[in-house]
Structure formats: structure tokens, C-alpha cells
Protein backbone atom coordinates (compact mmCIF):
# COMPACT_ATOMS: atom_id res chain seq x y z
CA UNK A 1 109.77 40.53 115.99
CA UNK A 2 108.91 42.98 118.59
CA UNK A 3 109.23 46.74 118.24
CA UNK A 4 110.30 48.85 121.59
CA UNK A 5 109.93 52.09 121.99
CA UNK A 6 113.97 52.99 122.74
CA UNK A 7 113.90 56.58 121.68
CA UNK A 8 114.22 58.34 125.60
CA UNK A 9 116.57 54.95 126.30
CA UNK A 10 119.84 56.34 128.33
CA UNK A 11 122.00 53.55 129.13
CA UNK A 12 124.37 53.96 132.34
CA UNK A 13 127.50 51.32 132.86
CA UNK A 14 127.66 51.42 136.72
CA UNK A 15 130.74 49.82 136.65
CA UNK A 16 132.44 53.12 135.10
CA UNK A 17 130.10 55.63 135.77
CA UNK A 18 129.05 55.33 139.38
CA UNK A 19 125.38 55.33 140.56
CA UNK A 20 124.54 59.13 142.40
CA UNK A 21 123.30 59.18 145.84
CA UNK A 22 120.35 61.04 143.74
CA UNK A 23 119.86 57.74 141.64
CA UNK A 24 119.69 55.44 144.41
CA UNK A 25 117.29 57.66 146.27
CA UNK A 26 115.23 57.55 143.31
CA UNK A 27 115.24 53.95 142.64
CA UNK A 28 114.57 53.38 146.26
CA UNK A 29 111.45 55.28 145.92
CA UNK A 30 109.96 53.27 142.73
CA UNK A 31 111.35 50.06 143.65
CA UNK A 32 109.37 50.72 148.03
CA UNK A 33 112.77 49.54 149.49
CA UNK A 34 116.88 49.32 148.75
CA UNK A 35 115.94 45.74 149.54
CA UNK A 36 114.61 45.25 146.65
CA UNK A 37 117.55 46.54 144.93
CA UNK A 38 119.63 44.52 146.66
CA UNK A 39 121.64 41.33 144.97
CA UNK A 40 122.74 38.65 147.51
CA UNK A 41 124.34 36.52 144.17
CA UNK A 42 126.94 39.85 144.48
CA UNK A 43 130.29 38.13 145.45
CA UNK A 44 131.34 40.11 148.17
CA UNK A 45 127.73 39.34 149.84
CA UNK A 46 129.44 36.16 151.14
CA UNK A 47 133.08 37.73 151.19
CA UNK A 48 131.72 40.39 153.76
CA UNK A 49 129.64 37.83 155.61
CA UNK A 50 126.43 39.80 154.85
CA UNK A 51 124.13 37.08 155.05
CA UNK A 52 125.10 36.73 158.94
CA UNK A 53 123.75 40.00 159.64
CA UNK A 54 120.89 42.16 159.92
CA UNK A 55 120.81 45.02 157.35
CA UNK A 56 118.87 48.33 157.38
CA UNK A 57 117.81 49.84 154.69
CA UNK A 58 120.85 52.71 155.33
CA UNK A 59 123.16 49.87 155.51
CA UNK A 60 122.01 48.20 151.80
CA UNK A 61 121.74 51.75 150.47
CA UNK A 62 125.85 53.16 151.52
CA UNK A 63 126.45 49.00 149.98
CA UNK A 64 125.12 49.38 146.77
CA UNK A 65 126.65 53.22 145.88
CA UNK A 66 129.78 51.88 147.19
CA UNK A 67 130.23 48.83 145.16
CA UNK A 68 128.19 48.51 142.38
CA UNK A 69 128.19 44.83 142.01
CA UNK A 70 125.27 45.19 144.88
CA UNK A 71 122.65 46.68 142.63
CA UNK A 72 120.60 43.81 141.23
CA UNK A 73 120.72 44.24 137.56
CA UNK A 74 119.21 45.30 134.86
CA UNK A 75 117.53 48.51 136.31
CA UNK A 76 114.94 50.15 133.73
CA UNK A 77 113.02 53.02 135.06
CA UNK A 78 110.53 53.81 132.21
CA UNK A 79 107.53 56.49 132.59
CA UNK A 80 107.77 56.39 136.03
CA UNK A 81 107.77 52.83 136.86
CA UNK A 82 111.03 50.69 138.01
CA UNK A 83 111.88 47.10 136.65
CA UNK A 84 115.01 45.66 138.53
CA UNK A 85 116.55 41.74 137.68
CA UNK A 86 116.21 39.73 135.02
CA UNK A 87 112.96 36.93 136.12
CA UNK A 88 110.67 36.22 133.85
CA UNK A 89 108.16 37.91 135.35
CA UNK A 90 110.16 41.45 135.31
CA UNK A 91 111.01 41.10 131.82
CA UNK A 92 108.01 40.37 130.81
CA UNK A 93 106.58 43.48 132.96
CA UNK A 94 109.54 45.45 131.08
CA UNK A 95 109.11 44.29 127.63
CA UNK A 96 105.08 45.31 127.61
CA UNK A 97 105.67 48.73 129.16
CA UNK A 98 108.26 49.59 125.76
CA UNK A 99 105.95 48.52 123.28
């Protein structure tokens, strides 16, 4: 069984406590882009017709601190490095940087 290193772990649940424009700007920093925050699975992606239009990185940023369901999850920003989704490859990443 794997041991993590959880001690500094704060957990956040977007959906009640609302991501700060000071978050975002952070995790737009680690992550190089909101893009690559960005989920396009998010429902109201297709509701809004999002994929029929050209977004800027403004655009994607005001999207994801207004509805959190934008923000591809899970987010772990450990020791100064960001992990966002759930691929293999990310978890993998995220699981080697807590041990």
C-alpha cells in the first residue's frame, strides 16, 4: 500500500466554496494557460455552444470562476507544481510527487 505525504493537504469543494480570482490566477500560472484548466466534458460547454467559438484565455478564465463545473478536475497544487484531471499520466505524476 502506498504512503502519501497528506499532512499540508487542504481540500476545497468548488461547488460550495467558490474558486478566488487569486486561485485561478495562480493555477493559470503553474498550469502555462486557463486552457489547460479548461473542461470541454463540462455540460454547459455544449449548452452555451462553446465549441463553435474562439475563446481567449480572458474568456476561459471569467468561465471557469463563474461556473465551476469548467475547471477540469482534480486540481492538486503540491510544492509548487500543478496536477489538473484525472489521466493516467497526471495521476501518476501526482501520486510520485506525495510520496
Amino acid at each position: 500500500m502506498k504512503q502519501w505525504n497528506l499532512d499540508a493537504v487542504e481540500l476545497q469543494d468548488i461547488k460550495h466554496e467558490r474558486i478566488t480570482e487569486e486561485q485561478i490566477d495562480e493555477m493559470i500560472a503553474l498550469a502555462g494557460s486557463a486552457e489547460a484548466l479548461f473542461s470541454k466534458r463540462a455540460r454547459k460547454y455544449k449548452e452555451l455552444g462553446l465549441k463553435d467559438k474562439t475563446l481567449t484565455e480572458q474568456d476561459i478564465r471569467a468561465l471557469i470562476l463563474e461556473e465551476y463545473t469548467f475547471l477540469k478536475r482534480p486540481v492538486l497544487i503540491h510544492r509548487g507544481a500543478i496536477y489538473v484531471g484525472n489521466s493516467a499520466k497526471v495521476v501518476t505524476a501526482a501520486e510520485a510527487a506525495l510520496i
